[in-house]
Protein backbone atom coordinates (compact mmCIF):
# COMPACT_ATOMS: atom_id res chain seq x y z
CA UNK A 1 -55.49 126.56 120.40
CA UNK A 2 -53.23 128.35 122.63
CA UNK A 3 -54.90 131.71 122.48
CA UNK A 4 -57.95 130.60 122.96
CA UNK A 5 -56.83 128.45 125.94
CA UNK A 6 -54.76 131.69 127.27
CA UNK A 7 -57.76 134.06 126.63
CA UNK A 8 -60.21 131.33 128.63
CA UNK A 9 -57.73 131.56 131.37
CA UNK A 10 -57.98 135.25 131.74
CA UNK A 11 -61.73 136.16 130.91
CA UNK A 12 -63.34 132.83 132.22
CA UNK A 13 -61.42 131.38 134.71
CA UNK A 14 -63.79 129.46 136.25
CA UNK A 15 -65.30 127.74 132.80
CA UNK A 16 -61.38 126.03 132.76
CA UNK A 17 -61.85 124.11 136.17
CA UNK A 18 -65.72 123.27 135.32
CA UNK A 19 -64.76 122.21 132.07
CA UNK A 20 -61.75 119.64 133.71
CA UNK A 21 -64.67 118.74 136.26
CA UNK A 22 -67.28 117.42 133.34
CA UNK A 23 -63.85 115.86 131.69
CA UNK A 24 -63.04 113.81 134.86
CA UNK A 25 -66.52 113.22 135.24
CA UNK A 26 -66.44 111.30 131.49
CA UNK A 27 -63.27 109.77 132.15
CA UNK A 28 -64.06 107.58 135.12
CA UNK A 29 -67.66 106.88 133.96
CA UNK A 30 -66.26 105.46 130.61
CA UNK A 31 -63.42 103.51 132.34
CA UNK A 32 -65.80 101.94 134.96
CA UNK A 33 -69.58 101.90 133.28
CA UNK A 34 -71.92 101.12 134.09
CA UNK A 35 -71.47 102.90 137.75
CA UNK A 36 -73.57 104.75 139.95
CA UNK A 37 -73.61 108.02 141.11
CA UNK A 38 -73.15 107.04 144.77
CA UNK A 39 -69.73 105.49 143.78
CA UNK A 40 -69.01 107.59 141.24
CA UNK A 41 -69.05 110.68 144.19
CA UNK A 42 -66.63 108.53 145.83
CA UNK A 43 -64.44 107.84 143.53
CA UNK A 44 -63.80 111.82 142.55
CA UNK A 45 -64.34 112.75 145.86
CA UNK A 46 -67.37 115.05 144.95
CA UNK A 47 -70.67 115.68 146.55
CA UNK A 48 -73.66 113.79 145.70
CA UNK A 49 -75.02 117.30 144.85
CA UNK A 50 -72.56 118.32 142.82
CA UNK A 51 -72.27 115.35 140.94
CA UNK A 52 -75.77 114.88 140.35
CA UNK A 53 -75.85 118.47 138.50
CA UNK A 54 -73.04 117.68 136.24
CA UNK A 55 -74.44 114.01 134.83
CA UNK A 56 -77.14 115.50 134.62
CA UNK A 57 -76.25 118.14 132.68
CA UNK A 58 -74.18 115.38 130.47
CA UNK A 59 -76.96 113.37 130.37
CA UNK A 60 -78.99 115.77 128.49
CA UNK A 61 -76.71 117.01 125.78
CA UNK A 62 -76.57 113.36 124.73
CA UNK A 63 -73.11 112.44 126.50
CA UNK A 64 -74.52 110.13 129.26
CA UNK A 65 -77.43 107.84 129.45
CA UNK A 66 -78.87 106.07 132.81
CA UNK A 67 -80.28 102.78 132.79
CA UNK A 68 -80.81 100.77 135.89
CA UNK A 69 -77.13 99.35 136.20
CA UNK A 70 -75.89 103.05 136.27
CA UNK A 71 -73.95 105.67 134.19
CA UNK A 72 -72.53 104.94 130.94
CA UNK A 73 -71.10 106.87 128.15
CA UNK A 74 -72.81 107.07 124.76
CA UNK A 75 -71.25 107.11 121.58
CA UNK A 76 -70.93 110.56 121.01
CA UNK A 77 -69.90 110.72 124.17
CA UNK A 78 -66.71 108.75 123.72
CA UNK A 79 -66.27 111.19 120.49
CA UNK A 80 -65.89 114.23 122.92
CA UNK A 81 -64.16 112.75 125.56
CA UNK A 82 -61.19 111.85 122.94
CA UNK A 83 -61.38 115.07 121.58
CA UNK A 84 -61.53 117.00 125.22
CA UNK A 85 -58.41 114.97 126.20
CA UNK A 86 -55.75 116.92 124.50
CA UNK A 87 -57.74 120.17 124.94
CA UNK A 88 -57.55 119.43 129.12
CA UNK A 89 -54.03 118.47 128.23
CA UNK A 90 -53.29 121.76 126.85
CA UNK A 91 -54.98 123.53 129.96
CA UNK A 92 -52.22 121.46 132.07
CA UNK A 93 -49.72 122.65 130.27
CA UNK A 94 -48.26 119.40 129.57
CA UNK A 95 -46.88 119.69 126.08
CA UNK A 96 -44.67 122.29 127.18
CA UNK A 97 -43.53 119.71 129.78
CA UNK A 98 -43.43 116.93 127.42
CA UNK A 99 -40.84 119.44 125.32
CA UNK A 100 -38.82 119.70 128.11
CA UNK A 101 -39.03 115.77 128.67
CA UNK A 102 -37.84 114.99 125.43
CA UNK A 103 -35.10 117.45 125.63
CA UNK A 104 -33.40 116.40 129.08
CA UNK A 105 -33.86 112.89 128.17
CA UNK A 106 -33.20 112.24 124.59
CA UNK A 107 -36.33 110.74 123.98
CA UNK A 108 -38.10 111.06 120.51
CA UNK A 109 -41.94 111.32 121.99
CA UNK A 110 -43.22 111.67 125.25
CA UNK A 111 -46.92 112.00 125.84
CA UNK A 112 -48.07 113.21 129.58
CA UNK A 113 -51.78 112.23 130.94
CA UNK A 114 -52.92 114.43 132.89
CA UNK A 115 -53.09 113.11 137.14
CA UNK A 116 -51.33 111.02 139.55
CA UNK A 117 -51.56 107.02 138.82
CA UNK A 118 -50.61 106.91 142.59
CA UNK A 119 -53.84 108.27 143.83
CA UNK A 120 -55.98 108.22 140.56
CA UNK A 121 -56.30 105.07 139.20
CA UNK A 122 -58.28 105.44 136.33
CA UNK A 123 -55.09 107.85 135.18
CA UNK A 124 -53.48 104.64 135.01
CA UNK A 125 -56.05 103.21 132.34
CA UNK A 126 -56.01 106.58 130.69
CA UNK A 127 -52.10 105.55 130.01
CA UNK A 128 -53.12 102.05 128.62
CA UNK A 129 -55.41 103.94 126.47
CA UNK A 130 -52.39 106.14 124.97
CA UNK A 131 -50.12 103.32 124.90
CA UNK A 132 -52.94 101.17 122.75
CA UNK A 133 -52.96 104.22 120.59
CA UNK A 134 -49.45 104.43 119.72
CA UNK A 135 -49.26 100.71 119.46
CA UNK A 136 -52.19 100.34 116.51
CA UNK A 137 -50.57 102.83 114.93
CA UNK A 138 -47.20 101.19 114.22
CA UNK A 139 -48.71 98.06 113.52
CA UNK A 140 -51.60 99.83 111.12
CA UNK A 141 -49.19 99.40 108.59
CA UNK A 142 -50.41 96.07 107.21
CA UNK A 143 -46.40 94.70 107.47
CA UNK A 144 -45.24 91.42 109.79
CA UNK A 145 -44.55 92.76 112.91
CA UNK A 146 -43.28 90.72 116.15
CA UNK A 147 -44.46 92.80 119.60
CA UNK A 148 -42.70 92.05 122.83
CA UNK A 149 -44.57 92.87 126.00
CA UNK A 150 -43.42 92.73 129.79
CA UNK A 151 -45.94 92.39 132.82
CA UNK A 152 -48.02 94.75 135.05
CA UNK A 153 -50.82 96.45 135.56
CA UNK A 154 -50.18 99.71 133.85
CA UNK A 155 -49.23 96.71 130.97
CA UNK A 156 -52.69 94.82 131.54
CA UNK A 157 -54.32 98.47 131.12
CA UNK A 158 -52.75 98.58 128.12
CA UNK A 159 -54.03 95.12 126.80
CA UNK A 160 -57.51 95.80 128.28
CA UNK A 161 -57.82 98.88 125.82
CA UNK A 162 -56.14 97.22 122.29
CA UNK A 163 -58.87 96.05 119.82
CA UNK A 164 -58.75 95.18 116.34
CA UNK A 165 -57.31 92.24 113.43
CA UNK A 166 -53.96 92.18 112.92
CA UNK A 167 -53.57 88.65 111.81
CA UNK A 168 -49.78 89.68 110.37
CA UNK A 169 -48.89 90.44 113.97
CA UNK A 170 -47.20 88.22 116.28
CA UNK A 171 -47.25 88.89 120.21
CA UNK A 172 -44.66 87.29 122.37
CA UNK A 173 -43.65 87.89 125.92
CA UNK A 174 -40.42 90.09 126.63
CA UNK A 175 -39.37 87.89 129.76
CA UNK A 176 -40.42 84.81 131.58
CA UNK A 177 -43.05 85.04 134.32
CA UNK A 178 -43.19 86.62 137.72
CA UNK A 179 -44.80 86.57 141.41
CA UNK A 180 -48.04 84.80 141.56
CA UNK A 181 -50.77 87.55 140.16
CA UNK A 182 -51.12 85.55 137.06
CA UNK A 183 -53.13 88.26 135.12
CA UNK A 184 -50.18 90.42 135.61
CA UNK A 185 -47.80 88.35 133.78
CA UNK A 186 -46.11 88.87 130.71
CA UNK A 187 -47.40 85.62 129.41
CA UNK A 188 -51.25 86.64 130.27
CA UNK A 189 -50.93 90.08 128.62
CA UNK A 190 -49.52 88.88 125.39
CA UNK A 191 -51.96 86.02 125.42
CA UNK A 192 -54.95 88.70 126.38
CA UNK A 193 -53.20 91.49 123.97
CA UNK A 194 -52.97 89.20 120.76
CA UNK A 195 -56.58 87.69 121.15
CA UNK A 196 -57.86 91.51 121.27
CA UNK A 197 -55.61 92.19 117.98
CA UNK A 198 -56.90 88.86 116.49
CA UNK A 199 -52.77 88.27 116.34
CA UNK A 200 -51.09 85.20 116.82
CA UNK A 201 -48.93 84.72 120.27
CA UNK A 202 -46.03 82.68 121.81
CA UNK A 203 -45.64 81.68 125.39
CA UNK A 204 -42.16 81.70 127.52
CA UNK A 205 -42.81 79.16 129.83
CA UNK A 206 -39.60 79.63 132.24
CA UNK A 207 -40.03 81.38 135.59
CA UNK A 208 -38.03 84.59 136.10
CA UNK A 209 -34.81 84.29 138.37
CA UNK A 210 -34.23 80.82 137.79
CA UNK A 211 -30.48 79.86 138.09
CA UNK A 212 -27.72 80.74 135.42
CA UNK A 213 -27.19 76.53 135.30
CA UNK A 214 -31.09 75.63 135.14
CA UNK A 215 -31.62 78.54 132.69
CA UNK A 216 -28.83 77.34 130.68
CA UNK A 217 -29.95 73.64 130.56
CA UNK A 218 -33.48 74.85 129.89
CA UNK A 219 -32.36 76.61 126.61
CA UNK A 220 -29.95 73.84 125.55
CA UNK A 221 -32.61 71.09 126.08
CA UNK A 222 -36.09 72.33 125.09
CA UNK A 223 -36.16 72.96 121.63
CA UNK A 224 -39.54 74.55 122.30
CA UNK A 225 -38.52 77.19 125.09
CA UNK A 226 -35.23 78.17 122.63
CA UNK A 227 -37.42 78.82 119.67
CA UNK A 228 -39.77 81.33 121.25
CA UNK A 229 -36.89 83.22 123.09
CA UNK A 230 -35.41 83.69 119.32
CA UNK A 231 -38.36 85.04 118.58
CA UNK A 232 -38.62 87.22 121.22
CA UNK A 233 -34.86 88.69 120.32
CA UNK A 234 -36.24 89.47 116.82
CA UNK A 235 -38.92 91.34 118.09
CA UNK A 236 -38.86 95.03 116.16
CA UNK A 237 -41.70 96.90 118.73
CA UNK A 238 -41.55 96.57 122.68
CA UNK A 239 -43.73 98.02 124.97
CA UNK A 240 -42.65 97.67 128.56
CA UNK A 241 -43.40 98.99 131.93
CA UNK A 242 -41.24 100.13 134.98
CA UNK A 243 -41.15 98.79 138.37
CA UNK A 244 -39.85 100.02 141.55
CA UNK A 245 -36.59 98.76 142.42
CA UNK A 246 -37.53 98.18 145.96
CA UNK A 247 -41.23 96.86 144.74
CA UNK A 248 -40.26 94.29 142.27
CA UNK A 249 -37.82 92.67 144.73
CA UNK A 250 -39.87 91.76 146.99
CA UNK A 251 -42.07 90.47 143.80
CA UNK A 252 -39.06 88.45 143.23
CA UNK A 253 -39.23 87.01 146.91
CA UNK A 254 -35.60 88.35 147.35
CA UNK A 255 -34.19 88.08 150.33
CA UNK A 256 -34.19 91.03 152.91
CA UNK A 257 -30.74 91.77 153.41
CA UNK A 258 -30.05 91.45 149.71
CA UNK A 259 -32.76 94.12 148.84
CA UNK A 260 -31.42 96.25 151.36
CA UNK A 261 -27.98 96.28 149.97
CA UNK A 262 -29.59 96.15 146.56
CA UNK A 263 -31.15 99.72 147.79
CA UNK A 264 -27.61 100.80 149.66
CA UNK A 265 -26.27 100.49 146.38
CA UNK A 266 -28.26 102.92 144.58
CA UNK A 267 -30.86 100.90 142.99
CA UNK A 268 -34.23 102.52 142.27
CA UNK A 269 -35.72 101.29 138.99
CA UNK A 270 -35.76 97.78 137.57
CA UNK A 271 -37.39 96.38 134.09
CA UNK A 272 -36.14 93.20 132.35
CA UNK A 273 -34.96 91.81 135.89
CA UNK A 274 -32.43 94.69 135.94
CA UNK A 275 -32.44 97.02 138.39
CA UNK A 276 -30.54 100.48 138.06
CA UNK A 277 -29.13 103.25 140.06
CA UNK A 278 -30.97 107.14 139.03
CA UNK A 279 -28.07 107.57 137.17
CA UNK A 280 -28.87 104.41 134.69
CA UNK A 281 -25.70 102.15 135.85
CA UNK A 282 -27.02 98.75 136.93
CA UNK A 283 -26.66 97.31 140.23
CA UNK A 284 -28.16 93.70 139.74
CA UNK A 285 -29.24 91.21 137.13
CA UNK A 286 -31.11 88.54 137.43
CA UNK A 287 -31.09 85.27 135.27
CA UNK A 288 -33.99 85.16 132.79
CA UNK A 289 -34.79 84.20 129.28
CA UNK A 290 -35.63 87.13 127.24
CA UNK A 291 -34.89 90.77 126.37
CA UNK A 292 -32.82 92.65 128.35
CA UNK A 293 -31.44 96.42 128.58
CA UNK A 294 -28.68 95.50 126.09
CA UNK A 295 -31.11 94.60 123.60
CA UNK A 296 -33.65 97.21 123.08
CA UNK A 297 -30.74 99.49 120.69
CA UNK A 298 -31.69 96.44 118.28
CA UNK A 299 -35.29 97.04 118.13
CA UNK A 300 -37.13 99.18 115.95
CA UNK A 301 -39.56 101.31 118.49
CA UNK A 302 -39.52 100.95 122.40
CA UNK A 303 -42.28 102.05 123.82
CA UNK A 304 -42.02 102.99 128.10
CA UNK A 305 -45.37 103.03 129.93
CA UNK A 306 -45.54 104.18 133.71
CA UNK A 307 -46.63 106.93 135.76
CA UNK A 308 -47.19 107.97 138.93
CA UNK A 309 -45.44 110.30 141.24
CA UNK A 310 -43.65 107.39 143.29
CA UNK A 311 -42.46 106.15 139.96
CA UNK A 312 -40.78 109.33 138.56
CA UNK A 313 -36.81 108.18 140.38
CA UNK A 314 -37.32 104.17 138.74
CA UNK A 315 -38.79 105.70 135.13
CA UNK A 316 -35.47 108.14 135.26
CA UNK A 317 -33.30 105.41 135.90
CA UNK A 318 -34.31 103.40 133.10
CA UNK A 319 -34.42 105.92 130.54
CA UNK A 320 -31.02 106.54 131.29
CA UNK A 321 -29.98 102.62 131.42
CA UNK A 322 -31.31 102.03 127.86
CA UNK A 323 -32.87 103.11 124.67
CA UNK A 324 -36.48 104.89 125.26
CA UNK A 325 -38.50 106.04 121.54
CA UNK A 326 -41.45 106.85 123.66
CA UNK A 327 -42.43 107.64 126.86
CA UNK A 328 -45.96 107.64 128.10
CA UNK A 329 -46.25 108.93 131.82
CA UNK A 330 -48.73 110.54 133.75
CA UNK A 331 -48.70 114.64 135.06
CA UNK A 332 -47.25 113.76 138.63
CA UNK A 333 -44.17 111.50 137.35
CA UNK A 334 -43.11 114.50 134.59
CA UNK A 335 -43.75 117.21 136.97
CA UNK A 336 -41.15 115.12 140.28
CA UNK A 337 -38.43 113.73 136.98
CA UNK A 338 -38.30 117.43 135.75
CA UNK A 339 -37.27 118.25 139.66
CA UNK A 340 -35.27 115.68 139.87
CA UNK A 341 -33.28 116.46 136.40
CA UNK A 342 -32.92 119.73 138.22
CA UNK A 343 -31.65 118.87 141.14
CA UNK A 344 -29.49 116.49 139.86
């Protein structure tokens, strides 16, 4: 596939960014359909006149159909759109940079979408859409299985996209919950994740940073809450996301003189309630039932999703703070964490 990639490149330049165009063009209408073509020009920043040529063309080799509600994708549609993915992938030259990922950062897979979740956010569905991949395929395997999840969107995305019966699988939450978007919680995804797998599902039902004494007395007196967090320590796949260190504190209603010594001291990723310096040494911990960095070299396969260009600093930070099996990040957070390994 290379030559024929390279050769494109050189004899028919312009087919490569037409072809990426009609790619795009699939990608958003199957991640937002039905949708018209007025917002569809807005959301890829085309002209109405542009746009309208390409469905159009789309539309009649059987890839698109119009009804009154707008655009969709058809079936065959979907086919080619799965199968154009790592073709456009290729044209990025991402596996190259997925090489070098894996390389510099001791991970066993990484897997690069191509964009910027920062600016693009259908890129950032695109990653729930690899990370459901992955996911159904460890758990294809007919065995029990217990799968921890954590919060956030690029988490929710990932949910959103899982389908399937599993009924061997059992989904639990990797830590209590957080801020006050309920859908984003790690409780709502592995509620919203297990009832797409036709899985069963625990709940954690203690707030994150809750005191070390309340936390404590929790655990010792609710036989209920102690159970589920055992559970949640046996779990043998984990797919989390990562936040911002300066992002998730605020989540965390911290208070602003802490998070500004929290960001004197070097802190510029956080998952698990930990937050970590670009070098992976932690800065802060907060109290919370549930996994933390010092348990994922116990579990069988931990999945990282996150992308985005202002991510690339917090995703380094945690790869280097714990155990990563795969990575799943977007073009514009691989391109800035290859600088930055660089640099550094």
């Amino acid at each position: 596939m290379d030559n024929i990639i390279n050769l494109q490149k050189k004899i028919v330049p312009e087919l490569t960014a037409l072809l990426v165009q009609r790619y795009r063009i699939l990608r958003q209408i199957s991640n937002e359909q039905p949708i018209g073509r007025r917002a569809l020009s807005a959301k890829l920043d085309l002209s109405e006149r542009v746009l309208r040529a390409q469905v159009d063309f789309l539309k009649n080799c059987g890839l698109l159909q119009f009804s009154s509600a707008g655009m969709s994708v058809t079936e065959e549609g979907n086919t080619i759109l799965h199968e154009l993915a790592e073709y456009v992938q290729k044209l990025h030259r991402l596996s190259s940079l997925e090489q070098v990922l894996c390389e510099k950062l001791k991970i066993g897979k990484v897997l690069i979408i191509p964009g910027d979740s920062d600016v693009e956010p259908v890129v950032q569905q695109e990653i729930g859409r690899a990370a459901a991949r992955v996911l159904t395929s460890l758990i294809g395997d007919e065995k029990n299985h217990i799968v921890a999840v954590s919060g956030g969107s690029t988490m929710a995305a990932l949910a959103a996209n899982v389908s399937g019966t599993y009924p061997k699988i059992t989904v639990v939450p990797a830590r209590g919950g957080l801020g006050d978007t309920v859908e984003l919680q790690a409780n709502t995804i592995a509620t919203v994740l297990a009832q797409r797998l036709n899985a069963s599902y625990r709940q954690l039902y203690v707030p994150d940073s809750v005191s070390e004494d309340i936390l404590n007395s929790i655990l010792a007196e609710d036989v209920g809450v102690k159970t589920v967090v055992e559970l949640i320590k046996k779990a043998d796949i984990l797919v989390h996301g990562v936040g911002q260190a300066s992002v998730m504190a605020k989540h965390r209603r911290l208070p602003k003189d802490f998070i500004k010594k929290l960001l004197d001291d070097g802190a510029v990723g956080e998952a698990f309630g930990q937050y970590c310096a670009i070098d992976g040494s932690q800065v802060y911990t907060t109290n919370n039932a549930g996994l933390m960095l010092q348990d994922l070299p116990k579990i069988g396969t931990v999945i990282g999703i996150a992308g985005g260009k202002s991510k690339a600093k917090a995703i380094l930070s945690l790869v280097r703070a714990s155990r990563q099996d795969i990575l799943i990040t977007d073009e514009a957070a691989a391109n800035e964490m290859a600088k930055l390994l660089e640099e550094l």
